[in-house]
N, C-alpha and C. Protein backbone atom coordinates (compact mmCIF):
# COMPACT_ATOMS: atom_id res chain seq x y z
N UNK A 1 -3.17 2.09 11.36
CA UNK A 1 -3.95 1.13 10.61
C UNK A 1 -5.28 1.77 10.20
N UNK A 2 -5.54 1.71 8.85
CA UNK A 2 -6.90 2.53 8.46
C UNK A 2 -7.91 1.73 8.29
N UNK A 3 -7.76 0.39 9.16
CA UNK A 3 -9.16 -0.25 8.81
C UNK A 3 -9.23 -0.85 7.45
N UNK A 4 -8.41 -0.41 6.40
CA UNK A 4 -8.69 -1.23 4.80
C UNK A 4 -7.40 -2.16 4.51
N UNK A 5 -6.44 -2.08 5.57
CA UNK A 5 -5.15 -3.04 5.24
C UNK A 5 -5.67 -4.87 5.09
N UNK A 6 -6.79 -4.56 5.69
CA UNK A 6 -7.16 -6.00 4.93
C UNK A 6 -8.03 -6.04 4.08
N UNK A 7 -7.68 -7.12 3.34
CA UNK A 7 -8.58 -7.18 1.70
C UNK A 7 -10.03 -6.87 1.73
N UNK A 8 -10.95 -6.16 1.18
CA UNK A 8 -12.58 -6.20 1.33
C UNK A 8 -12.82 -7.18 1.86
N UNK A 9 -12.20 -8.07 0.97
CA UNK A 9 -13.08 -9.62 1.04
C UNK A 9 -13.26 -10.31 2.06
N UNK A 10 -12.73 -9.86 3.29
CA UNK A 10 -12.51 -10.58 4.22
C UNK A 10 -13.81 -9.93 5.42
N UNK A 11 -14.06 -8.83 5.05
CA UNK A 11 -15.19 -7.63 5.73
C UNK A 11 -16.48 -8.37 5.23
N UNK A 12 -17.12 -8.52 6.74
CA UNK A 12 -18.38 -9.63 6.72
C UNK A 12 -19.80 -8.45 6.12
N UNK A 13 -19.69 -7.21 5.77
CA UNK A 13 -20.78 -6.19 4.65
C UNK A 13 -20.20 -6.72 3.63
N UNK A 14 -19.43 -7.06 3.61
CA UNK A 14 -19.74 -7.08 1.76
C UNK A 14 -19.65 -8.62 1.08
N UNK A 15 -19.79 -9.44 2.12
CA UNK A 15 -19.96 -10.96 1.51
C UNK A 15 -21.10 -10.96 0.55
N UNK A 16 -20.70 -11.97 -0.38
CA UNK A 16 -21.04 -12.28 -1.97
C UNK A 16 -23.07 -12.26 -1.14
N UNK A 17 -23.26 -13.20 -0.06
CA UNK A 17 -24.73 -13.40 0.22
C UNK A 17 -25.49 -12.01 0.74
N UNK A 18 -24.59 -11.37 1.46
CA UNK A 18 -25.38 -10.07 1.91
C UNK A 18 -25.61 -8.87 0.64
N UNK A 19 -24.72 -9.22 0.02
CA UNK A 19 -25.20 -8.24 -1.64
C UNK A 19 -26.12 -8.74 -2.23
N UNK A 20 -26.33 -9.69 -2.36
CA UNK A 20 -27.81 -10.39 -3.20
C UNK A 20 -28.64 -10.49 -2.66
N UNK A 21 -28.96 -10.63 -0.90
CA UNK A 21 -29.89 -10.65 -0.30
C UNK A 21 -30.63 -9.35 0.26
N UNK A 22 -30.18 -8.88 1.24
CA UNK A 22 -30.68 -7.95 1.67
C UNK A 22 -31.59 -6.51 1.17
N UNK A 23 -32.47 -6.86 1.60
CA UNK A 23 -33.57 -5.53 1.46
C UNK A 23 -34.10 -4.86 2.39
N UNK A 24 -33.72 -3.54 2.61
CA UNK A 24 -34.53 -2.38 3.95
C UNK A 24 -36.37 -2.75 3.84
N UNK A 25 -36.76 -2.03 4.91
CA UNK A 25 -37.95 -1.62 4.59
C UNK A 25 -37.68 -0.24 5.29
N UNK A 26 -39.26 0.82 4.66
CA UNK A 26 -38.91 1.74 5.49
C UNK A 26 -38.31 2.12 6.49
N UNK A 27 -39.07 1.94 7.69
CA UNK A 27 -38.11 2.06 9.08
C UNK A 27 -36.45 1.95 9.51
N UNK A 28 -36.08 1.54 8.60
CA UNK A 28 -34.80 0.94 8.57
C UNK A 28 -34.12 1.79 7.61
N UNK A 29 -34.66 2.34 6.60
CA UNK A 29 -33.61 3.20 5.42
C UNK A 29 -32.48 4.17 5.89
N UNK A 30 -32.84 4.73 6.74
CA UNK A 30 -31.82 5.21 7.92
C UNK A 30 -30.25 4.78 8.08
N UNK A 31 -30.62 3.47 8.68
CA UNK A 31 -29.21 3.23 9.04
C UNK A 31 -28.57 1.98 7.99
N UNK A 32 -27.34 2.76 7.59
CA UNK A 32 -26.29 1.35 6.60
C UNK A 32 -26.76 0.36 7.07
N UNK A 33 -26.39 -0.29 5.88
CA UNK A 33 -26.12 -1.82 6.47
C UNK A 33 -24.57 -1.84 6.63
N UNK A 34 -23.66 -1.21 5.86
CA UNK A 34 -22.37 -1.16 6.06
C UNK A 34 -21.88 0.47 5.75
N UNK A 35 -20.72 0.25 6.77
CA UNK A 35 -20.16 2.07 6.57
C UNK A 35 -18.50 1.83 6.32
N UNK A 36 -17.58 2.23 5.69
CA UNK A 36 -16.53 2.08 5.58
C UNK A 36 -15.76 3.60 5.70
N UNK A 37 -14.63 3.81 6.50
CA UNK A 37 -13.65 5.02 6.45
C UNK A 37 -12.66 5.04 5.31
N UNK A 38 -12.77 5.68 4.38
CA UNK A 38 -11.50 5.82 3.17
C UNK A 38 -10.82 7.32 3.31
N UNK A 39 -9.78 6.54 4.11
CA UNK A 39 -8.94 7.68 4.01
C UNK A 39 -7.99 7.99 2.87
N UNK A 40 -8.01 7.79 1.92
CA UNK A 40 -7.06 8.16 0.85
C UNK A 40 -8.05 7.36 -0.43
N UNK A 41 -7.44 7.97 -1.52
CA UNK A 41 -8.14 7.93 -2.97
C UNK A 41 -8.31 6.44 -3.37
N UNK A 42 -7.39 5.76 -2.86
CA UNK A 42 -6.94 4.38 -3.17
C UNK A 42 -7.59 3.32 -2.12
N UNK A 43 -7.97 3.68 -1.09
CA UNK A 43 -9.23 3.23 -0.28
C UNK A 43 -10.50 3.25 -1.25
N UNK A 44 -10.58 4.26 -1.55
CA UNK A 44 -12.16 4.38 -2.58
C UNK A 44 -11.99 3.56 -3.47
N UNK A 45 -10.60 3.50 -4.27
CA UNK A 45 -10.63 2.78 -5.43
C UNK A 45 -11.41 1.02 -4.72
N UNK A 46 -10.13 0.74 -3.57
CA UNK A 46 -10.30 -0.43 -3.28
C UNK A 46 -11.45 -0.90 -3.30
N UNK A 47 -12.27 0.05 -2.05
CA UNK A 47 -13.99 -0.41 -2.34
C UNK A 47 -14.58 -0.36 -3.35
N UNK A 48 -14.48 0.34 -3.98
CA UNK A 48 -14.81 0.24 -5.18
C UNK A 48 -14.73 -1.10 -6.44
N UNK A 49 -13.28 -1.30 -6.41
CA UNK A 49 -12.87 -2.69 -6.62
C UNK A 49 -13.31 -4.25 -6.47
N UNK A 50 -13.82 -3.53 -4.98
CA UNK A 50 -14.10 -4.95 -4.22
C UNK A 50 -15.68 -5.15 -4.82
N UNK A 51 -16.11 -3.91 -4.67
CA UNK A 51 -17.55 -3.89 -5.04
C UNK A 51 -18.14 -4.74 -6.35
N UNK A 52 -16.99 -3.85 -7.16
CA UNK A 52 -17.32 -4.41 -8.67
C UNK A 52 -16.81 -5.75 -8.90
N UNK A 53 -15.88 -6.89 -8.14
CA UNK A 53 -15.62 -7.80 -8.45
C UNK A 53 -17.41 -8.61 -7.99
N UNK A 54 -18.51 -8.05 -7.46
CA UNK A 54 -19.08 -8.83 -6.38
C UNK A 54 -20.78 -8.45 -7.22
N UNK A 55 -20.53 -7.23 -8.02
CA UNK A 55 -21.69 -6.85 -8.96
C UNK A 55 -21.72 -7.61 -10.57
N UNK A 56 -22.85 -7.74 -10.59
CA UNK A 56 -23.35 -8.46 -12.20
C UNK A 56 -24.22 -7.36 -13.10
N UNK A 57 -24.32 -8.28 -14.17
CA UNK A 57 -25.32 -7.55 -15.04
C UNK A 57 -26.76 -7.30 -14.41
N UNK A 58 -27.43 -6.57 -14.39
CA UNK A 58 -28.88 -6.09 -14.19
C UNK A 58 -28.59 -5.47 -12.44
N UNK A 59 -27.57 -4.99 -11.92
CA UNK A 59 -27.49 -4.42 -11.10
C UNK A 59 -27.19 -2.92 -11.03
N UNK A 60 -27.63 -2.45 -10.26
CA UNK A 60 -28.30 -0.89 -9.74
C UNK A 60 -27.17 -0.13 -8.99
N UNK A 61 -26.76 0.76 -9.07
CA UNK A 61 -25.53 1.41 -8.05
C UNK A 61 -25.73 3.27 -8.01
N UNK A 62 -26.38 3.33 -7.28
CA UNK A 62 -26.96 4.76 -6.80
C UNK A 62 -26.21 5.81 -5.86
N UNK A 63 -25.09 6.87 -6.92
CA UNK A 63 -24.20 7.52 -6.07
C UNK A 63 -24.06 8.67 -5.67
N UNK A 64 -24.45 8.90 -4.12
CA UNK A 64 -24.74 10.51 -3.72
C UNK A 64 -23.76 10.97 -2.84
N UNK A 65 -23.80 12.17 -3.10
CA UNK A 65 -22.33 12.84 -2.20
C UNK A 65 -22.26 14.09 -2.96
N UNK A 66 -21.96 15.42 -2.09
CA UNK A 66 -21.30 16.88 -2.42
C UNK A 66 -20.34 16.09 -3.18
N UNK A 67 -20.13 17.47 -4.13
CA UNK A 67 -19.16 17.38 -5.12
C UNK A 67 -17.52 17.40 -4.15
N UNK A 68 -16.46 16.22 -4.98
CA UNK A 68 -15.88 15.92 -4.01
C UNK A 68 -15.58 15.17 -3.05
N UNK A 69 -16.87 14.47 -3.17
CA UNK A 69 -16.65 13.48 -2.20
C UNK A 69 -16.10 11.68 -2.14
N UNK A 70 -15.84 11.85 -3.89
CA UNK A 70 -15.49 10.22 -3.85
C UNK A 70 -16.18 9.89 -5.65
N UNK A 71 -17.12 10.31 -5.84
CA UNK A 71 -18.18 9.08 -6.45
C UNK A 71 -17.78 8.75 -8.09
N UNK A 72 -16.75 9.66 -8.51
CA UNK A 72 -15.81 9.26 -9.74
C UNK A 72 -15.32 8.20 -8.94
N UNK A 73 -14.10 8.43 -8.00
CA UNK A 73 -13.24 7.21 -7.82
C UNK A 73 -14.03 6.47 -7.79
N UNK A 74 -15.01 6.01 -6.96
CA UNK A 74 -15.76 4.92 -6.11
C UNK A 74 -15.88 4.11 -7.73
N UNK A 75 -16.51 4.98 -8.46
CA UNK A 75 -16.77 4.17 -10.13
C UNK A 75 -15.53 3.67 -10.72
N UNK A 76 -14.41 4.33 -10.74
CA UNK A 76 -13.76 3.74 -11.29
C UNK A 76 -13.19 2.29 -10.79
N UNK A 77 -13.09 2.35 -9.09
CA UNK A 77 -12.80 0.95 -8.76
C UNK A 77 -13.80 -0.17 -9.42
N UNK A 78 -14.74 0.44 -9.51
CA UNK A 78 -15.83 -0.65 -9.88
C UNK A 78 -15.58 -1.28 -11.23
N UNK A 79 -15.23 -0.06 -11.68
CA UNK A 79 -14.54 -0.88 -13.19
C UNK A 79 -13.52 -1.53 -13.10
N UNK A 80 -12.68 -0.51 -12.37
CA UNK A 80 -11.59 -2.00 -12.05
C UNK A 80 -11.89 -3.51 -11.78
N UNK A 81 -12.63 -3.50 -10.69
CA UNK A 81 -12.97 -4.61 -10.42
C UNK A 81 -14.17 -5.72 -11.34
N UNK A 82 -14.64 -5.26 -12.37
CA UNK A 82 -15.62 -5.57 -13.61
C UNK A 82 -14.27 -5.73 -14.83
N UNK A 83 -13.23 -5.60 -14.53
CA UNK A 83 -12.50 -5.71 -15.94
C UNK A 83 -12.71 -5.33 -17.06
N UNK A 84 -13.73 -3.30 -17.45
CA UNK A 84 -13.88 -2.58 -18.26
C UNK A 84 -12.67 -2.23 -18.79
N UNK A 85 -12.53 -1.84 -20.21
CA UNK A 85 -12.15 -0.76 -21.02
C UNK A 85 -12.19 0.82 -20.84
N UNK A 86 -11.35 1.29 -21.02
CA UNK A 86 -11.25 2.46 -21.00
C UNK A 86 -11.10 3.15 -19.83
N UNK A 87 -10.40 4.38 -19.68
CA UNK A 87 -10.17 5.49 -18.50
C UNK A 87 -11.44 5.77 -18.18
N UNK A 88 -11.98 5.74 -16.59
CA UNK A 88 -13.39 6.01 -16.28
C UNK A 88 -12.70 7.76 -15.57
N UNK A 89 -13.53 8.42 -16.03
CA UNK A 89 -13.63 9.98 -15.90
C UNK A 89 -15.05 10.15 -15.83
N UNK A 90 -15.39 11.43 -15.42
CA UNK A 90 -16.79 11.96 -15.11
C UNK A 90 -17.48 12.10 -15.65
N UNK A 91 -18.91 11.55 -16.04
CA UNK A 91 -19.54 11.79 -17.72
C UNK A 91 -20.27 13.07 -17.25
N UNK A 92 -20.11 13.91 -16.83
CA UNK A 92 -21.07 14.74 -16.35
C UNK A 92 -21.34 15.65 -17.77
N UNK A 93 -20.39 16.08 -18.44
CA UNK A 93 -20.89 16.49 -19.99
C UNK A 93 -21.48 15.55 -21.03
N UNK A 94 -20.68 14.77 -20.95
CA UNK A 94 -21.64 13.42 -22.22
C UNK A 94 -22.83 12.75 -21.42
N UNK A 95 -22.99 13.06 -19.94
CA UNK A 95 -24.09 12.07 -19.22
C UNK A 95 -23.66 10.90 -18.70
N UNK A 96 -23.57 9.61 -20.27
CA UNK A 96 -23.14 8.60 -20.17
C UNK A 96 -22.48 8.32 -20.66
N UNK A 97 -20.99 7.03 -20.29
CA UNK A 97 -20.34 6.31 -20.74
C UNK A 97 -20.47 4.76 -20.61
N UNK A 98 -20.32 4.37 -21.56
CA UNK A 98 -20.77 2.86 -21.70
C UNK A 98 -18.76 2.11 -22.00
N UNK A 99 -18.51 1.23 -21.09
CA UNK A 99 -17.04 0.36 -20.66
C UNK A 99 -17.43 -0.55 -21.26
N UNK A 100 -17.08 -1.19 -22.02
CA UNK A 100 -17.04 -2.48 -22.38
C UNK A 100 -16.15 -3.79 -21.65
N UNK A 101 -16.37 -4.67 -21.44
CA UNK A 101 -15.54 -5.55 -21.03
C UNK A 101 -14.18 -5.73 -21.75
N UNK A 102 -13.40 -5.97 -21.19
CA UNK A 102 -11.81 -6.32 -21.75
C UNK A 102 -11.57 -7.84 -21.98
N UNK A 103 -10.88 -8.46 -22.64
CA UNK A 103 -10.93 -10.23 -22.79
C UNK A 103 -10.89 -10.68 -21.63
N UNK A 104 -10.12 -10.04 -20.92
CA UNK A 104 -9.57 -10.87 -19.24
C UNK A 104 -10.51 -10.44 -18.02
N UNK A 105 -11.76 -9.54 -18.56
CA UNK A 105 -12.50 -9.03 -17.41
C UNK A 105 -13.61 -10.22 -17.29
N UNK A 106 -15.02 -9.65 -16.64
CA UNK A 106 -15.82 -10.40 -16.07
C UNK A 106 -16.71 -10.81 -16.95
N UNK A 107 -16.71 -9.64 -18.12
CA UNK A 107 -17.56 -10.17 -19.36
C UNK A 107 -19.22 -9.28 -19.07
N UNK A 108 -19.27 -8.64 -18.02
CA UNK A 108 -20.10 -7.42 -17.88
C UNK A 108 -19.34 -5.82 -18.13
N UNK A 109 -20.24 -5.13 -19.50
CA UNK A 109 -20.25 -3.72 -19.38
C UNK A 109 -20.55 -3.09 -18.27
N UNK A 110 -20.13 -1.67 -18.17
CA UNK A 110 -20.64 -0.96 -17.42
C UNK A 110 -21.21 0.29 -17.39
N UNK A 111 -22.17 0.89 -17.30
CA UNK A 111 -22.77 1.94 -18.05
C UNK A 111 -22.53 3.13 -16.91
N UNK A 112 -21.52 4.28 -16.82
CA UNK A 112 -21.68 5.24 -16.04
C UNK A 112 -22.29 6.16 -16.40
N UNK A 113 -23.26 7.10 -15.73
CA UNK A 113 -24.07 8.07 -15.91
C UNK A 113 -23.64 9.24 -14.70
N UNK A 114 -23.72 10.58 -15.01
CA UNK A 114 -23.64 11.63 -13.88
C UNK A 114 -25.03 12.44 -14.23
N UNK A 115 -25.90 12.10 -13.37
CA UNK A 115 -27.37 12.94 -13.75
C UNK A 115 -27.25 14.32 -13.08
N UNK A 116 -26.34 14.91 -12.51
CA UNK A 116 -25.73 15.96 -12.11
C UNK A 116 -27.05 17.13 -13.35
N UNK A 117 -26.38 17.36 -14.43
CA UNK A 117 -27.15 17.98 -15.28
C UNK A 117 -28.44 17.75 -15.88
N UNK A 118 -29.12 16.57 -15.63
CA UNK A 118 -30.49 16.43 -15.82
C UNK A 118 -31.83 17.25 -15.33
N UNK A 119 -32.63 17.32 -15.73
CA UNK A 119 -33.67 18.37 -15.60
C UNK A 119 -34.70 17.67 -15.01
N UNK A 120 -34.48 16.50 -14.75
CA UNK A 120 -35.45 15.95 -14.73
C UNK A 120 -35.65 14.62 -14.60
N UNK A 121 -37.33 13.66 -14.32
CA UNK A 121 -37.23 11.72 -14.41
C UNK A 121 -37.05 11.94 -16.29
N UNK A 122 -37.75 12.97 -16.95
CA UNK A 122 -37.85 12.86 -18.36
C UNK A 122 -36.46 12.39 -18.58
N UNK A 123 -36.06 13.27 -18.48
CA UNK A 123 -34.28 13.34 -19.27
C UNK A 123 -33.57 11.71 -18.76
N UNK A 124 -33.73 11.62 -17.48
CA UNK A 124 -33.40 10.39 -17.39
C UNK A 124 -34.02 9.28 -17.94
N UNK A 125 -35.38 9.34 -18.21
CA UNK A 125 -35.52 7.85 -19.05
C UNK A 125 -35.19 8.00 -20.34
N UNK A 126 -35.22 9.01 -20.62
CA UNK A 126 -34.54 9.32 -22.20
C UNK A 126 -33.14 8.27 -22.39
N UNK A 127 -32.37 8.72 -21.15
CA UNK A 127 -31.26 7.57 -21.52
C UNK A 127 -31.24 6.32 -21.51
N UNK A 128 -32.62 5.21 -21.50
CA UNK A 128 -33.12 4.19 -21.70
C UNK A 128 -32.23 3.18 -20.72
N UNK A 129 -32.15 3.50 -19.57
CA UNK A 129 -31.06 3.09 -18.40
C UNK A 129 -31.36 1.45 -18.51
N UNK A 130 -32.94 1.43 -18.21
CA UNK A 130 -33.22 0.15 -17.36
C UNK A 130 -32.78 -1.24 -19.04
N UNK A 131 -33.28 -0.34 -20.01
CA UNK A 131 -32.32 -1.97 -21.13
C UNK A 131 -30.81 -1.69 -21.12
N UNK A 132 -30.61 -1.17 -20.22
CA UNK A 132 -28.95 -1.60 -20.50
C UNK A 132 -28.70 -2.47 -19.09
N UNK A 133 -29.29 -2.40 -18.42
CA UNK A 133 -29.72 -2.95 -17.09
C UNK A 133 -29.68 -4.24 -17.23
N UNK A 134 -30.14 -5.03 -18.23
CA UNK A 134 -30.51 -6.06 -18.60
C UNK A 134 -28.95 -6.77 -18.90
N UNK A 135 -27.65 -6.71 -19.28
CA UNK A 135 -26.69 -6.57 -19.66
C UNK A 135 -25.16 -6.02 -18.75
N UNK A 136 -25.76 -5.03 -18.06
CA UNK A 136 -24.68 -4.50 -17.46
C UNK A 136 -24.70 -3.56 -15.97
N UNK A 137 -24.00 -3.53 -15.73
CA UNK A 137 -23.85 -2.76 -14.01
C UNK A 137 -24.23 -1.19 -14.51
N UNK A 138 -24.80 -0.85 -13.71
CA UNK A 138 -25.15 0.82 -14.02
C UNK A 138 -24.79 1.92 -13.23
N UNK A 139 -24.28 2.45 -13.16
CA UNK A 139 -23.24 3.23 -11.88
C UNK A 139 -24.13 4.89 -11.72
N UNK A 140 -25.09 5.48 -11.19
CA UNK A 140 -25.59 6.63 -11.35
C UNK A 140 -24.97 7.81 -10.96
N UNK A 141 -24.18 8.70 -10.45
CA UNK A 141 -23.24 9.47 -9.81
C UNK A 141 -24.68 10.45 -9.78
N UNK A 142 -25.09 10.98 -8.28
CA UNK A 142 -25.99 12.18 -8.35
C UNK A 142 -27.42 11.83 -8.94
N UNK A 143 -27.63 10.48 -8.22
CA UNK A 143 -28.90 9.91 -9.04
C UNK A 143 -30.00 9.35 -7.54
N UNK A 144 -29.52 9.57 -6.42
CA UNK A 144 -30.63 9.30 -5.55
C UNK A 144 -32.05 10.38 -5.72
N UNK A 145 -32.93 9.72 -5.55
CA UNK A 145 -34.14 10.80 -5.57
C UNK A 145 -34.66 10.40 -7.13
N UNK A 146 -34.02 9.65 -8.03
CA UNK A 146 -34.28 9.33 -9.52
C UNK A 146 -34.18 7.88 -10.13
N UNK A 147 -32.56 7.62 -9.48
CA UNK A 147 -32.41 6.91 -10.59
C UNK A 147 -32.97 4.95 -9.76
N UNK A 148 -33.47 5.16 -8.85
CA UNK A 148 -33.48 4.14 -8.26
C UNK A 148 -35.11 3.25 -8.75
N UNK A 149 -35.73 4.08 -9.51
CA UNK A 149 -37.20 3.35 -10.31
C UNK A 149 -36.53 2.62 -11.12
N UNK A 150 -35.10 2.72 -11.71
CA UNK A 150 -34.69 2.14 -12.72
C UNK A 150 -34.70 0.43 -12.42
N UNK A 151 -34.72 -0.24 -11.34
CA UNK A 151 -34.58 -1.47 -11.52
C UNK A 151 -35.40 -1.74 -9.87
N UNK A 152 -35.52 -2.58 -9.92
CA UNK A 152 -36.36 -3.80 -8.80
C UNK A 152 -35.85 -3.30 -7.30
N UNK A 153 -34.37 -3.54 -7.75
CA UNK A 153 -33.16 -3.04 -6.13
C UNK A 153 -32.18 -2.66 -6.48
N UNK A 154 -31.46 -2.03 -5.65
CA UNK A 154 -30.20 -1.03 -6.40
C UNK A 154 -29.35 -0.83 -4.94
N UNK A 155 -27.97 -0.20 -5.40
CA UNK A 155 -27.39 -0.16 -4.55
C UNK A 155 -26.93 1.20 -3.79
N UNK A 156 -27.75 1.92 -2.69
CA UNK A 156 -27.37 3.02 -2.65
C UNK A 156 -25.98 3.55 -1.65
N UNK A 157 -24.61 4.11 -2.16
CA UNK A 157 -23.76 4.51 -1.76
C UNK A 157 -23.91 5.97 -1.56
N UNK A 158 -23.63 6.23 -0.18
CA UNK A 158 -23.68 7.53 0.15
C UNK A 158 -22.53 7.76 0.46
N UNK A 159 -21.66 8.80 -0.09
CA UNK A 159 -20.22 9.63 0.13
C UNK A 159 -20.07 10.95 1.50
N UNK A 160 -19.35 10.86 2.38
CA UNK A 160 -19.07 12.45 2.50
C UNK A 160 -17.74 12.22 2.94
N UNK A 161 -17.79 13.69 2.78
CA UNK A 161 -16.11 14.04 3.10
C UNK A 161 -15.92 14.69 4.30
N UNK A 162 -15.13 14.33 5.36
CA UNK A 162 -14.77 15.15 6.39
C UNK A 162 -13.99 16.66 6.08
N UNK A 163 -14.77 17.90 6.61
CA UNK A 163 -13.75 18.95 6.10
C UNK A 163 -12.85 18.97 6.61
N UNK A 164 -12.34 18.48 7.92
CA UNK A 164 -11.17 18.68 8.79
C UNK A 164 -10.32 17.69 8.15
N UNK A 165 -10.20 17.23 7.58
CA UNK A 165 -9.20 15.98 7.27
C UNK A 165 -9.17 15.29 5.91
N UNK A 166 -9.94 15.54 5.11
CA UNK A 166 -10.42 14.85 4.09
C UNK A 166 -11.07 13.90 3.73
N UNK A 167 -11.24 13.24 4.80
CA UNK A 167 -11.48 11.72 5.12
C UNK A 167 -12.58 11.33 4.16
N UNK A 168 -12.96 10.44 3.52
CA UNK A 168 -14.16 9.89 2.99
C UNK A 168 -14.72 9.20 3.70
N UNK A 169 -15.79 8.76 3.89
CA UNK A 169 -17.04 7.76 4.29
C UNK A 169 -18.00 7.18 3.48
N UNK A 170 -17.89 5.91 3.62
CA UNK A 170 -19.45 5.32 2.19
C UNK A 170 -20.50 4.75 3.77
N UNK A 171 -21.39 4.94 3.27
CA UNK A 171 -22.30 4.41 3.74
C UNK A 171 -23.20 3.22 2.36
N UNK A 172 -23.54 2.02 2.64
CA UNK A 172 -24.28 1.83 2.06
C UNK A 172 -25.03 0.58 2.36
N UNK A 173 -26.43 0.48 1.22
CA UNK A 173 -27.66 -0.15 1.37
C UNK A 173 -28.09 -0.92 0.29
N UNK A 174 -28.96 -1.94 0.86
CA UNK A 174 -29.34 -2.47 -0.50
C UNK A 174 -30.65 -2.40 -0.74
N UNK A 175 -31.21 -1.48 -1.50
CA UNK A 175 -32.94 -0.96 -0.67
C UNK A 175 -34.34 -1.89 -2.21
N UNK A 176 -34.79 -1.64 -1.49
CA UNK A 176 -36.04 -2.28 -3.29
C UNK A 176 -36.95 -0.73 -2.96
């Protein structure tokens, strides 16, 4: 049993009130508020899934991890679970991709970004993150340390991968 045979939804981190509420303060940035084991690709998706059924427009999603470690999939569940358009792949050459909602989705875009290649806060406000913010979920891949001025509170997911096994791990927070 890997711990994900039951639905997210049922896992008391990720209820609808603890995503809208919760804020660290310093002392506390340290430790998750929730940690999940994904052992396979389709674990990530799930959380991922679950995530994005539970995120709105003007929300923040801040994704760090060695290359490898998850933070494409983790996005794409999210779209899954937002009912976007289009194959989510790595924008790490175009930067950003902007999903549009599908008729049967939630009716929020989703804006993925990989700041992987950025030089910089310049380059990142260049991509005018925070008005799309206003509108849609914003997914950062490689954006802790940056992309988190972009809005009020955000959501930071931390990835790693076990080398012995493959295993994934999210850690995550809901910080201001």
């Amino acid at each position: 049993m890997t711990g994900l045979d039951r639905p997210f939804l049922d896992r008391p981190f990720l209820d609808r009130p603890f995503l809208d509420k919760p804020f660290l303060d310093k002392p506390f940035l340290d430790k998750p508020q929730w940690t999940a084991e994904l052992p396979t690709v389709s674990d990530t998706e799930s959380l991922g899934a679950e995530l994005g059924s539970r995120l709105g427009a003007g929300d923040l999603v801040v994704l760090s991890g060695p290359l490898g470690a998850g933070k494409t999939v983790l996005v794409r569940g999210i779209a899954a679970g937002l009912g976007v358009r289009g194959p989510v792949t790595s924008p790490t050459f175009v930067i950003a991709r902007v999903h549009r909602p599908t008729p049967g989705g939630r009716g929020v875009p989703l804006v993925h970004v990989d700041a992987y290649r950025l030089r910089g806060l310049d380059e990142l406000d260049d991509l005018d993150l925070d008005t799309d913010l206003v509108d849609a979920v914003v997914a950062v891949e490689w954006g802790e340390g940056a992309a988190e001025r972009l809005a009020e509170r955000h959501l930071l997911v931390r990835l790693q991968r076990r080398p012995q096994d493959d295993v994934r791990t999210a850690h995550g927070w809901w910080r201001r």
